[in-house]
Protein backbone atom coordinates (compact mmCIF):
# COMPACT_ATOMS: atom_id res chain seq x y z
CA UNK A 1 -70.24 -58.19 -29.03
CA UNK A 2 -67.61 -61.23 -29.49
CA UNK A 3 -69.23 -64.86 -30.59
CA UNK A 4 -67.81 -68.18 -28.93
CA UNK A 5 -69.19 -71.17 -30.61
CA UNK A 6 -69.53 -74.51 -28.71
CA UNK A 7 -68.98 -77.89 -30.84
CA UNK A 8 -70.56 -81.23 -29.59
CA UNK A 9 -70.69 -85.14 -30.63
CA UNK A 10 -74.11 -86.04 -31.95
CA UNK A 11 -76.09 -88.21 -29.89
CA UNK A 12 -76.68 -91.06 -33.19
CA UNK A 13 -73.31 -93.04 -34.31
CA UNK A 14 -73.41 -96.30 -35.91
CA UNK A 15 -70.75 -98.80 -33.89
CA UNK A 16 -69.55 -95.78 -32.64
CA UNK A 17 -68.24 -94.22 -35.43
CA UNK A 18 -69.63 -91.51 -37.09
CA UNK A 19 -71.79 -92.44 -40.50
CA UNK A 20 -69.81 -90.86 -43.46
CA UNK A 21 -73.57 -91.26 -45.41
CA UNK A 22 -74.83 -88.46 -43.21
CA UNK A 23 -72.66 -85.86 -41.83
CA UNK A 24 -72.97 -85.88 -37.81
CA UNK A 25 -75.25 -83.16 -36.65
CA UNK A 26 -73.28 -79.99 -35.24
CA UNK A 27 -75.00 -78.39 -33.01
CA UNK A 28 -73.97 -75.14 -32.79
CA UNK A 29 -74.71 -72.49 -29.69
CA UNK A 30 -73.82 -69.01 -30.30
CA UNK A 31 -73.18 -67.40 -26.54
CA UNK A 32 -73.63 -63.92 -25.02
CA UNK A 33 -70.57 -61.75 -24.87
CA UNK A 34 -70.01 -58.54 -22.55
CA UNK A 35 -70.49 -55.15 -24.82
CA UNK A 36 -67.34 -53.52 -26.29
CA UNK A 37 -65.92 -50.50 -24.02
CA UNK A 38 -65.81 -46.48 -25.36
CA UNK A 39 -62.60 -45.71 -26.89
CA UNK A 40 -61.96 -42.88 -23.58
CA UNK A 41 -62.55 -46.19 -21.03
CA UNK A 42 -59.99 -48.08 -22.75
CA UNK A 43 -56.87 -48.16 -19.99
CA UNK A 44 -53.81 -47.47 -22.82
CA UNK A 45 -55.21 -44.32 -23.46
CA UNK A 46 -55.93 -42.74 -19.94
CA UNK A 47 -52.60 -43.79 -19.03
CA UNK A 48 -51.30 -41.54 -22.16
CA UNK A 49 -53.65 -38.82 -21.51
CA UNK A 50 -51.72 -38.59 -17.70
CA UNK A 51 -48.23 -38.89 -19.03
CA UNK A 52 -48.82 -35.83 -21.39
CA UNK A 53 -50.46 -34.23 -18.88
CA UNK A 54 -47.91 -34.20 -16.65
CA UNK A 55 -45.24 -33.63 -18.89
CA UNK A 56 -47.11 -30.24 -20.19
CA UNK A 57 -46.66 -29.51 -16.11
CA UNK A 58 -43.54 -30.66 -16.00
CA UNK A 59 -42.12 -28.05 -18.71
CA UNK A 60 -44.42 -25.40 -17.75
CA UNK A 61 -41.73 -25.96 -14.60
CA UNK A 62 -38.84 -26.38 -15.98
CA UNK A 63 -39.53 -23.33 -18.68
CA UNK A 64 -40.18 -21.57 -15.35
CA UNK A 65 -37.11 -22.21 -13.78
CA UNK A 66 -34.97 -22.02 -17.12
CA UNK A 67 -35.97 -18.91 -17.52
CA UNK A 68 -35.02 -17.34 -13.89
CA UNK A 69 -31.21 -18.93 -14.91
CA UNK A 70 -31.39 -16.76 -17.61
CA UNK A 71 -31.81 -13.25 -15.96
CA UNK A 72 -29.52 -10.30 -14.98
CA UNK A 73 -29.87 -10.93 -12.10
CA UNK A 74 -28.64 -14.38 -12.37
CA UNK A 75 -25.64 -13.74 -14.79
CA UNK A 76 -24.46 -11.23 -11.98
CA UNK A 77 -24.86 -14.29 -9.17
CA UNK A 78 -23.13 -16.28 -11.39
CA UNK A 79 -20.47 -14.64 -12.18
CA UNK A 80 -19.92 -13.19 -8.38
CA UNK A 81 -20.10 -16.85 -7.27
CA UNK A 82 -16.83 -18.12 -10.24
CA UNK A 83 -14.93 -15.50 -8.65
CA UNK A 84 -15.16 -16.53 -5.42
CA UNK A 85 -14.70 -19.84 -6.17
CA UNK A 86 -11.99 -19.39 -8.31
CA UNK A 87 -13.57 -20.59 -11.55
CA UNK A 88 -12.15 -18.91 -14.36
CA UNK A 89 -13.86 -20.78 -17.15
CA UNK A 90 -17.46 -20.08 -15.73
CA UNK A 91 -16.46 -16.24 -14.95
CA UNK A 92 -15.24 -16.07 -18.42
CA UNK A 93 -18.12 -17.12 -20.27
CA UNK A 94 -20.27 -14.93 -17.94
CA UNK A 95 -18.69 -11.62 -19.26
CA UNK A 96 -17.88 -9.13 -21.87
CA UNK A 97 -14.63 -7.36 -21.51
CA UNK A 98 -15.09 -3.32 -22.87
CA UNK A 99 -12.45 -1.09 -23.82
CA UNK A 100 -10.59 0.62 -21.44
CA UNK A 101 -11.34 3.83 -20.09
CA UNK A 102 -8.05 5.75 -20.91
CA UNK A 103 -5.14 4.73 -22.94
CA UNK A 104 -2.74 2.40 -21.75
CA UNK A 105 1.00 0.71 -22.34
CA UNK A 106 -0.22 -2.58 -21.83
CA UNK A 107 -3.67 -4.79 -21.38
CA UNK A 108 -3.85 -7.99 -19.26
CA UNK A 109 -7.57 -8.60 -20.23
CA UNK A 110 -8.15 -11.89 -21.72
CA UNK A 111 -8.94 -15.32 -20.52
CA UNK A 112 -5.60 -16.74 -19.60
CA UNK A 113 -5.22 -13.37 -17.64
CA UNK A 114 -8.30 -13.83 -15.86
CA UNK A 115 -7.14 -17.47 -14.80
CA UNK A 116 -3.71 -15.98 -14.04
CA UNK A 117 -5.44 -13.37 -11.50
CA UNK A 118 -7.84 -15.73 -10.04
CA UNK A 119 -4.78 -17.79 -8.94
CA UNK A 120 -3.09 -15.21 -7.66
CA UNK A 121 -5.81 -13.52 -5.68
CA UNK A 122 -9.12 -13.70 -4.70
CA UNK A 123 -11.69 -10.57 -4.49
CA UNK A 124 -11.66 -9.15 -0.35
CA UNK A 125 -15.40 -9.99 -0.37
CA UNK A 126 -16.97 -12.72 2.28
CA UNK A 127 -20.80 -12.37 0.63
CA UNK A 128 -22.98 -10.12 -1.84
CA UNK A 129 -26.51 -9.56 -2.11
CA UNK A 130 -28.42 -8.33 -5.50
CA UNK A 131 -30.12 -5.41 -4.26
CA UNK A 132 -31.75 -4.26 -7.36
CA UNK A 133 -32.10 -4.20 -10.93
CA UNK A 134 -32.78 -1.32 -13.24
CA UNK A 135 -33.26 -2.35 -16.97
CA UNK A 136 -31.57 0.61 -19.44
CA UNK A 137 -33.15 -0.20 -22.24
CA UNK A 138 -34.11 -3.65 -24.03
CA UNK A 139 -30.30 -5.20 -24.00
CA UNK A 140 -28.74 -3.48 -20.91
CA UNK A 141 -29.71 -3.70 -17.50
CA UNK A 142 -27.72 -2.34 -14.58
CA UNK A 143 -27.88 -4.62 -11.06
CA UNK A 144 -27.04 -3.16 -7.56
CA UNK A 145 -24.41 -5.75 -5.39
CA UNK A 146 -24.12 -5.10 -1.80
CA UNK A 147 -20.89 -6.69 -1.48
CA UNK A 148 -19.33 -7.62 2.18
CA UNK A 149 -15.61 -7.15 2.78
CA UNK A 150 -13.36 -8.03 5.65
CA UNK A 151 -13.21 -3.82 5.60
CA UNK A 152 -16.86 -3.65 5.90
CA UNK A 153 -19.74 -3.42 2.85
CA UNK A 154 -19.75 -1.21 -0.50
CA UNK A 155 -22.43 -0.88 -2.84
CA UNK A 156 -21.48 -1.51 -6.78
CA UNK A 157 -23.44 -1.04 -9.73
CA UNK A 158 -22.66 -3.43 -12.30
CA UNK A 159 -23.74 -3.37 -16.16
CA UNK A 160 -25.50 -6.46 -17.87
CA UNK A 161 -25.90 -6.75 -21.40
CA UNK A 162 -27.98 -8.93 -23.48
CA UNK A 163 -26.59 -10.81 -26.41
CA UNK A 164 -27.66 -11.20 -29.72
CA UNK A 165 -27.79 -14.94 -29.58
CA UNK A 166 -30.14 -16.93 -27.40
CA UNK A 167 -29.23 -19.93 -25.02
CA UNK A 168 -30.73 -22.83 -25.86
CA UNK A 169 -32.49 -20.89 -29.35
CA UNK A 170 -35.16 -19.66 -26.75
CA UNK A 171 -33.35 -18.04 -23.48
CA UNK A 172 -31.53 -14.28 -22.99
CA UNK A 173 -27.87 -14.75 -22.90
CA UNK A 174 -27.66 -11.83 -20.55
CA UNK A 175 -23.48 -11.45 -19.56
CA UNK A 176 -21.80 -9.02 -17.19
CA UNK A 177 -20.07 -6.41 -18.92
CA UNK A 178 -16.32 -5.48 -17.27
CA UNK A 179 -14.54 -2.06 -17.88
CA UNK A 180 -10.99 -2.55 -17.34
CA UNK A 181 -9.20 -1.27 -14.84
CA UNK A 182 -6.03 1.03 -15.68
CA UNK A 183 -3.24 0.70 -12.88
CA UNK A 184 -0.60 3.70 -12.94
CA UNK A 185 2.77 2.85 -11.64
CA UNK A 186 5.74 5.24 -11.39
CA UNK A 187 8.87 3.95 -11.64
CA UNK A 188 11.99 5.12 -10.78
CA UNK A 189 15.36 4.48 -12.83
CA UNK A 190 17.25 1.29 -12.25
CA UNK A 191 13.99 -0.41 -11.38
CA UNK A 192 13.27 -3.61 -13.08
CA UNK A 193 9.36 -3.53 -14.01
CA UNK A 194 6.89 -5.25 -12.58
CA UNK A 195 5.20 -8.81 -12.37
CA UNK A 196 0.86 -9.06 -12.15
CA UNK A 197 0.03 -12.30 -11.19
CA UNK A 198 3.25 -13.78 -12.36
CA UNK A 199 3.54 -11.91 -15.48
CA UNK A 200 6.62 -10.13 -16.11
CA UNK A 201 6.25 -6.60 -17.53
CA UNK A 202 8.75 -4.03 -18.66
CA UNK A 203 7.92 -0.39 -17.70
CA UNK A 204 10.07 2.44 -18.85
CA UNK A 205 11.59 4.90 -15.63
CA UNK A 206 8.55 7.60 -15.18
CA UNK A 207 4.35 6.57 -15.23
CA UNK A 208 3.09 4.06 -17.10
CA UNK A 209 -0.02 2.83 -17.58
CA UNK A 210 -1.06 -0.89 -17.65
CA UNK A 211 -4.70 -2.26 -18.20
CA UNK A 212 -6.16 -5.48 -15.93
CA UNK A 213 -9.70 -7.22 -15.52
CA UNK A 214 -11.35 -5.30 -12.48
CA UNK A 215 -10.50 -8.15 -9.68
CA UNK A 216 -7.86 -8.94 -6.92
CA UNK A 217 -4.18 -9.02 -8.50
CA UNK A 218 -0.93 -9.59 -7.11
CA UNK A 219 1.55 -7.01 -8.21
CA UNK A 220 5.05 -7.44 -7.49
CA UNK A 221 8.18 -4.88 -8.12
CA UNK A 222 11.02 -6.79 -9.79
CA UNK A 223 14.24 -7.58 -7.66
CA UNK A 224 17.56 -6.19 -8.78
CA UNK A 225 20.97 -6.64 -7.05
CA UNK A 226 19.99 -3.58 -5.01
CA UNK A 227 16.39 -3.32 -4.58
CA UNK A 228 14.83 -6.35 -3.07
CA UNK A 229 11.17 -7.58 -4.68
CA UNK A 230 8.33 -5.91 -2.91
CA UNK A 231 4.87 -7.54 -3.51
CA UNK A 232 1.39 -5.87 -2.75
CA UNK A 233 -2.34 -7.30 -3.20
CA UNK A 234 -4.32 -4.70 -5.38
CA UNK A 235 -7.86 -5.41 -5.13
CA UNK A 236 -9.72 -3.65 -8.17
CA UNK A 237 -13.06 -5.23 -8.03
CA UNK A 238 -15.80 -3.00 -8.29
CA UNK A 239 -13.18 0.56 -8.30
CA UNK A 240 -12.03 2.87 -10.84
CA UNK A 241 -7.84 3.56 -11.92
CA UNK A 242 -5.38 3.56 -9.24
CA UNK A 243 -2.04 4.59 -8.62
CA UNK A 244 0.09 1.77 -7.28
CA UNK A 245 2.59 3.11 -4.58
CA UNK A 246 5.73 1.62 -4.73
CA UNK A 247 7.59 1.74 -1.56
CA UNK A 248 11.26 0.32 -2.31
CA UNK A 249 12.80 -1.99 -0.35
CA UNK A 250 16.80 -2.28 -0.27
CA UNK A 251 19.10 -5.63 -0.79
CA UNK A 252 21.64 -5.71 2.00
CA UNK A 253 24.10 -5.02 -0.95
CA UNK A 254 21.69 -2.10 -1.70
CA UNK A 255 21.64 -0.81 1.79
CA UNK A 256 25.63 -0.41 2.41
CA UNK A 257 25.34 0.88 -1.20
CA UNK A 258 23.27 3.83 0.43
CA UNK A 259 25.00 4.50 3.53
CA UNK A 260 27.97 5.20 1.59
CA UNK A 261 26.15 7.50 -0.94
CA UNK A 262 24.63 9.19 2.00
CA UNK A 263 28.42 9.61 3.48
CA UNK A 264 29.59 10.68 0.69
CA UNK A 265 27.31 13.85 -0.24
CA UNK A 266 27.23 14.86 3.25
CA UNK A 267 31.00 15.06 3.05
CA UNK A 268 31.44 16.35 -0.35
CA UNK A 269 28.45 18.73 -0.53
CA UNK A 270 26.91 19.49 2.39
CA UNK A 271 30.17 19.65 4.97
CA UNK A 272 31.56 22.16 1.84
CA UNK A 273 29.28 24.54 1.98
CA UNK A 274 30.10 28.19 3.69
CA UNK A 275 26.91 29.57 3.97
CA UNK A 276 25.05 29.94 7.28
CA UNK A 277 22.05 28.62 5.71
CA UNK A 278 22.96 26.70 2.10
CA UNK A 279 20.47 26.14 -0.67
CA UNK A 280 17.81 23.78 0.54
CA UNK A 281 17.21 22.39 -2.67
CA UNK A 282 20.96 20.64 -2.61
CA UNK A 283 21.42 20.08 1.54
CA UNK A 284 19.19 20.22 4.58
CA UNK A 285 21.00 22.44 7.22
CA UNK A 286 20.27 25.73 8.44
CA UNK A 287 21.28 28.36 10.94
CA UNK A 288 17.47 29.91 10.94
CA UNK A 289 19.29 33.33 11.65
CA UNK A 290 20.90 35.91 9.65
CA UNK A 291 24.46 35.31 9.43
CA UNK A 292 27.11 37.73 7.69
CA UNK A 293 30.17 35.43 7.92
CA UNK A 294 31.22 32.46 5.81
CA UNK A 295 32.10 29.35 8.19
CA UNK A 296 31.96 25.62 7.78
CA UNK A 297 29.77 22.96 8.05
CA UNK A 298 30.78 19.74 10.28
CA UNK A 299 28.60 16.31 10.46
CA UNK A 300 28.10 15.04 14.35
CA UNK A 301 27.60 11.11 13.98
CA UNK A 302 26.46 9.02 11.21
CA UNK A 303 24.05 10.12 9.39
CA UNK A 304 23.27 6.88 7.96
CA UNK A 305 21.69 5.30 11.42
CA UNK A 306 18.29 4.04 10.83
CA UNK A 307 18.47 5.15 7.46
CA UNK A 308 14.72 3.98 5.55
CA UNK A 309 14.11 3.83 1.61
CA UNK A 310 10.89 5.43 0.25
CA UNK A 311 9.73 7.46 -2.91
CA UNK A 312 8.46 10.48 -4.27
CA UNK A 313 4.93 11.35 -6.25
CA UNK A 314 7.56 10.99 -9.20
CA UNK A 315 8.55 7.46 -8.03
CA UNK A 316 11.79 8.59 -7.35
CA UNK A 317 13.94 6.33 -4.88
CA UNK A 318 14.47 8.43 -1.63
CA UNK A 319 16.87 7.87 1.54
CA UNK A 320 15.23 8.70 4.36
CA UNK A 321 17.31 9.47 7.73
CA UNK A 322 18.27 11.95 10.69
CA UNK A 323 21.44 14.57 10.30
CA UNK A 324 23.21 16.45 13.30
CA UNK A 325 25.29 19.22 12.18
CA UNK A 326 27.11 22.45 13.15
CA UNK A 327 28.42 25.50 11.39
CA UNK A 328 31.35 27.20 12.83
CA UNK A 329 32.37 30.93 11.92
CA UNK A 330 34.40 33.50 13.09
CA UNK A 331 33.33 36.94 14.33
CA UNK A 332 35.34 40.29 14.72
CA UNK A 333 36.32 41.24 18.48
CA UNK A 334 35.42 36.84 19.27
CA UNK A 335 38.10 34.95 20.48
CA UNK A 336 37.86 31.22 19.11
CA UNK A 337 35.22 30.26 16.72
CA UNK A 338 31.44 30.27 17.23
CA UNK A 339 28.71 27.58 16.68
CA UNK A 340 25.48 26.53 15.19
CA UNK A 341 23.89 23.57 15.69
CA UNK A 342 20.97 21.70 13.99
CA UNK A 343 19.43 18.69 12.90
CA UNK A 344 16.30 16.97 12.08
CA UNK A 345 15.27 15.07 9.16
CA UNK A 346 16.72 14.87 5.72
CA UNK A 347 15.32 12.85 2.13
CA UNK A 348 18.31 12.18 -0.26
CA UNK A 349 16.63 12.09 -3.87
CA UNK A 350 18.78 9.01 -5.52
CA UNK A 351 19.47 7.57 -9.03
CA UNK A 352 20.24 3.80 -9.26
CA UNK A 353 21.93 1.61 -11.55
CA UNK A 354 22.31 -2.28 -11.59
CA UNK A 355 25.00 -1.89 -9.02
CA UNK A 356 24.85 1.50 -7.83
CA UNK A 357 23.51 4.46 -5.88
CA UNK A 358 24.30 7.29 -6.09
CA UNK A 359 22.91 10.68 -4.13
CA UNK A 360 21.53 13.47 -6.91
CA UNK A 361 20.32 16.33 -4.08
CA UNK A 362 18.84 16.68 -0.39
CA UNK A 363 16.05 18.47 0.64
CA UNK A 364 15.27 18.98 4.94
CA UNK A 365 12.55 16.37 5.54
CA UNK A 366 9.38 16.00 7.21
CA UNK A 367 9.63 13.16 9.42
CA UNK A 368 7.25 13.71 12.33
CA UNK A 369 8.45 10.76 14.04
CA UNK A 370 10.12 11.31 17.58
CA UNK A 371 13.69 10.22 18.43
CA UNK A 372 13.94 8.14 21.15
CA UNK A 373 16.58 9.76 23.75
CA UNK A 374 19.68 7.50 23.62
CA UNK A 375 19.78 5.19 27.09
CA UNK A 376 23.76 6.09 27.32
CA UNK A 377 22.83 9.64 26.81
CA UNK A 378 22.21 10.51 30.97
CA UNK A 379 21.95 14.30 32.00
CA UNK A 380 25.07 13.22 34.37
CA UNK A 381 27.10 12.46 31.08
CA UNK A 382 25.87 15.88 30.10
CA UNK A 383 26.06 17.14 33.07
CA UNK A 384 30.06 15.96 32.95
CA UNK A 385 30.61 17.63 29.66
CA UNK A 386 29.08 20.87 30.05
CA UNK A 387 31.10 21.17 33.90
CA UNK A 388 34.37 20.81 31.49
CA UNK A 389 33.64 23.19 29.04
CA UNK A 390 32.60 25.81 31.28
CA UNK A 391 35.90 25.26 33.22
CA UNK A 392 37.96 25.55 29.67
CA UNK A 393 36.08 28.88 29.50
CA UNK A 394 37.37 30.23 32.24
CA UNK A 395 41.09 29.52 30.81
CA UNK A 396 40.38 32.22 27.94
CA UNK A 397 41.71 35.21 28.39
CA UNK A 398 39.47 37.13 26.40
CA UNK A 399 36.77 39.47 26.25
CA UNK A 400 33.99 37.81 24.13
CA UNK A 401 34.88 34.13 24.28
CA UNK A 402 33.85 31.64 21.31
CA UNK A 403 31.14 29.20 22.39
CA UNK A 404 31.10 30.35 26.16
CA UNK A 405 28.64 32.26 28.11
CA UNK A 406 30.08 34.57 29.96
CA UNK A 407 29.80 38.31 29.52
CA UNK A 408 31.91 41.23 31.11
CA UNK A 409 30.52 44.74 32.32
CA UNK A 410 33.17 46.96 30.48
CA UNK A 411 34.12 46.76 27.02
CA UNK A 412 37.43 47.22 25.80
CA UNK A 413 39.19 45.08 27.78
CA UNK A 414 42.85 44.47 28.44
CA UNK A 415 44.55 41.80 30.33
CA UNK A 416 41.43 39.75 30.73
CA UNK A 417 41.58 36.70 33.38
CA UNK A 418 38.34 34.57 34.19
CA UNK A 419 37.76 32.28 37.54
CA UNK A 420 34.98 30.02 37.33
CA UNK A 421 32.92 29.98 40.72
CA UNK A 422 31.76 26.40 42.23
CA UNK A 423 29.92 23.85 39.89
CA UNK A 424 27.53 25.33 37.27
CA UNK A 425 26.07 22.43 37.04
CA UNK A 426 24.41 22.22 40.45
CA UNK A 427 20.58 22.28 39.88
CA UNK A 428 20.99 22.55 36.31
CA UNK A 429 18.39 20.29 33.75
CA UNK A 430 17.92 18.80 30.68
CA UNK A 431 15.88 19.19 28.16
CA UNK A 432 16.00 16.83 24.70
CA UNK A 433 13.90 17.44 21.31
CA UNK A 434 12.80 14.53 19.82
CA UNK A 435 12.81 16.33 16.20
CA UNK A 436 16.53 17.68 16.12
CA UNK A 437 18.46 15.57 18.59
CA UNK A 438 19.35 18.42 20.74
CA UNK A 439 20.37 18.16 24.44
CA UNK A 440 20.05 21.51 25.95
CA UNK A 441 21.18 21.58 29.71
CA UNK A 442 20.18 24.82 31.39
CA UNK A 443 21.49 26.06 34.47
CA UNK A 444 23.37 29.03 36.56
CA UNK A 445 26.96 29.33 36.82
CA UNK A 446 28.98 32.41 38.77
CA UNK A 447 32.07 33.57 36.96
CA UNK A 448 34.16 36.60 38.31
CA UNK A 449 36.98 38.50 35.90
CA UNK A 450 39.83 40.87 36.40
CA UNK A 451 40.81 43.13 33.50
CA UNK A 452 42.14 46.23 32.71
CA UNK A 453 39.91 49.17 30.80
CA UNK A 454 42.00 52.33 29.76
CA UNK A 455 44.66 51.41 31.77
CA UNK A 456 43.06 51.26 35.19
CA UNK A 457 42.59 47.64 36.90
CA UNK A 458 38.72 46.13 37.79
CA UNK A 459 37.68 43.24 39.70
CA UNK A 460 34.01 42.38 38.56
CA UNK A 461 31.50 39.09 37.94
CA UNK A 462 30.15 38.21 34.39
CA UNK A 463 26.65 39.79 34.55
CA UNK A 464 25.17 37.35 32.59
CA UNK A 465 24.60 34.24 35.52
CA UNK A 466 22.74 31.52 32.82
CA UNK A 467 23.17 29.98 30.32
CA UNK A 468 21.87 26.72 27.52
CA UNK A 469 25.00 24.64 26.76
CA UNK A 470 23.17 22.79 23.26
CA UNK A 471 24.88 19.22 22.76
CA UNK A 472 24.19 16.42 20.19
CA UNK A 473 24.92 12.61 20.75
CA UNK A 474 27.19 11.24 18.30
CA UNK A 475 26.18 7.22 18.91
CA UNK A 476 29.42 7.10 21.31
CA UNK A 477 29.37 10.25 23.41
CA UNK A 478 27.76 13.76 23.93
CA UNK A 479 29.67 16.46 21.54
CA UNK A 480 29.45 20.31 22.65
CA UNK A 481 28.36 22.37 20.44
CA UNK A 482 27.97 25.56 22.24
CA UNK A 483 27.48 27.63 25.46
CA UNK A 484 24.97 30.49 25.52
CA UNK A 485 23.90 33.14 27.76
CA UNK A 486 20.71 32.89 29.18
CA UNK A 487 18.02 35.37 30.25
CA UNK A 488 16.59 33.19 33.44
């Protein structure tokens, strides 16, 4: 209870003014109070009671949701979300970088590489999805990422491990764990290294090995005078090593610098050889027959057109290109000298300097790749050719004639005089193979000879009555090679 006292005037005063002989009467009334309140009703503390209340709630919560940040899951989703973003300083903290696999020249694994790569190139992924999460043992776990590519979706497992240091002295610092990946190039000599995401690297002539962070790099193959820079995105997120093809690419200085070196073996090497059918490890003709005679090798056109650079398993620079060529020999009781022809494909193995090429050996290729028939090559420009040559033919006054398809029924002969009948090419086709270059007009032709055999005069026809006149275009014109007999 609280006491409020009420103070009033006596009633008795003497000329109003109170007597100091007696002291005025003070009367005093003591009044009734409301009763004091239990400590639990008093306001001040209910309200505290609800704030702690709800702040026990409110970090029940919060623990809750601090603790799903710091998950496997989670480090995974973080990490996968800096990369595509591009942040290198969250991916960074988010990882541990192991030791490489296999043994290489040089690593591009740290931080500022990371950065380097993430500027470069993103990952080829559009979205991911954490499909599942296998714990190892107490500090590893290993999550399953469905990742979606512009390519379509791959599954990857990726490795978590937990540190030995807590996040805020209470949470898992769980961080992705990233195996390098080791990147084999092959270079050839006279190449000047490479550049990954805009760091220049020297790499001796042959393989080499260089170690990167298992994301998107750029890789480019250093420009010289001769070979022009050739850059390729290598995506390595989520794969093992790889070999990194390089496919050369020639300067316009590089490209006359191959013509000539082309030019120049198929004249000094190949054009020397006598064989019907030379070593194919040095040049890329061939008869395909058994031939007993030496002879001589002649280039039809440039074999230089549509020249293309590529490379070997070795990383050796090749030439790439299309030959036409013909060997000519000369056989006992043949008047004039015979001829071969082929062509196809050819790879010229090369060695390069700062400022040159130069041809080592030739091998016959395996271009599959049709030729397209020449427009100015018409069968009535063949057609023109082959009429000519069969008329020179008949000028010979020989037996067996060189290149020409006529035959006589005797042998023997003596005084030997061929007449050519109408047109040989009435009716007469053409036929062209895309994979050598050959022209091969086929047709009938009537050719009647007068001779002598032991002394005693004949009139007769050449029994053979067909023949495949086989002619290559040389970029300007059709060149005979030669005239055949033909079954049919």
């Amino acid at each position: 209870m609280s006491a409020d006292i009420d103070v009033k005037d006596s009633p008795q005063t003497e000329n109003g003014a109170a007597s100091t002989a007696a002291a005025s009467a003070v009367r005093v009334e003591l009044l009734a109070a409301p009763a004091t309140p239990k400590i639990w009703q008093r306001r001040w503390l209910q309200l505290t009671v609800v704030a702690i209340a709800v702040a026990i709630i409110a970090a029940a919560v919060g623990d809750n949701v601090l603790a799903r940040q710091y998950t496997p899951e989670a480090a995974v989703r973080s990490y996968l979300g800096a990369l595509h973003s591009g942040d290198a300083t969250t991916a960074w903290n988010g990882i541990y970088v192991a030791r490489p696999t296999q043994a290489a020249a040089t690593s591009l694994t740290d931080e500022a590489a990371l950065r380097a790569a993430l500027d470069s190139a993103r990952p080829n992924s559009t979205s991911y999805q954490v499909t599942r999460t296998t714990n190892a043992d107490s500090s590893h776990a290993i999550v399953g990422v469905t990742v979606s590519t512009s390519k379509g979706s791959k599954q990857i497992q990726m490795i978590v491990e937990r540190s030995a240091s807590p996040r805020l002295l209470l949470f898992p610092d769980w961080r992705v764990v990233l195996t390098p990946v080791v990147l084999t190039f092959s270079m050839p000599k006279g190449a000047n290294g490479v550049s990954i995401d805009g760091k220049p690297i020297a790499l001796a002539a042959g393989k080499s090995q260089v170690a990167v962070l298992p994301v998107a790099h750029r890789v480019a193959f250093n420009s010289t005078s001769l070979l022009a820079e050739q850059t390729v995105t290598v995506d390595a997120f989520g794969s093992g090593g790889q070999a990194i093809a390089y496919q050369p690419q020639l300067t316009s200085t590089g490209m006359q610098a191959a013509q000539a070196a082309v030019k120049t073996y198929f004249e000094s090497v190949c054009a020397k050889q006598t064989g019907a059918n030379p070593d194919h490890a040095i040049c890329p003709q061939t008869t395909l027959t058994y031939l007993p005679y030496s002879g001589s090798w002649q280039v039809i056109g440039d074999p230089t057109q549509g020249l293309t650079v590529g490379a070997d398993q070795n990383g050796n620079v090749l030439l790439l290109g299309r030959f036409q060529m013909a060997f000519g020999y000369g056989e006992n009781g043949m008047s004039g000298i015979q001829h071969v022809p082929d062509g196809g494909a050819f790879n010229a193995i090369v060695t390069l300097t700062d400022s040159e090429i130069k041809v080592t050996s030739m091998t016959r290729g395996t271009n599959t790749i049709a030729l397209d028939r020449p427009a100015a090559a018409t069968d009535q420009a063949a057609f023109d050719v082959v009429a000519k040559a069969m008329a020179k033919c008949a000028t010979v006054s020989a037996e067996k004639v060189a290149d020409c398809p006529q035959a006589a029924p005797d042998v023997i002969l003596d005084k030997v005089h061929w007449t050519l009948n109408g047109d040989p090419t009435s009716g007469a086709t053409v036929k062209y193979d895309a994979s050598t270059g050959l022209f091969d007009v086929h047709g009938n032709f009537s050719m009647g000879v007068t001779y002598t055999w032991f002394g005693q005069a004949r009139s007769r026809s050449s029994y053979i009555t067909h023949y495949d006149a086989l002619l290559f275009w040389d970029g300007q014109a059709f060149r005979l090679i030669t005239i055949s007999g033909a079954q049919s």
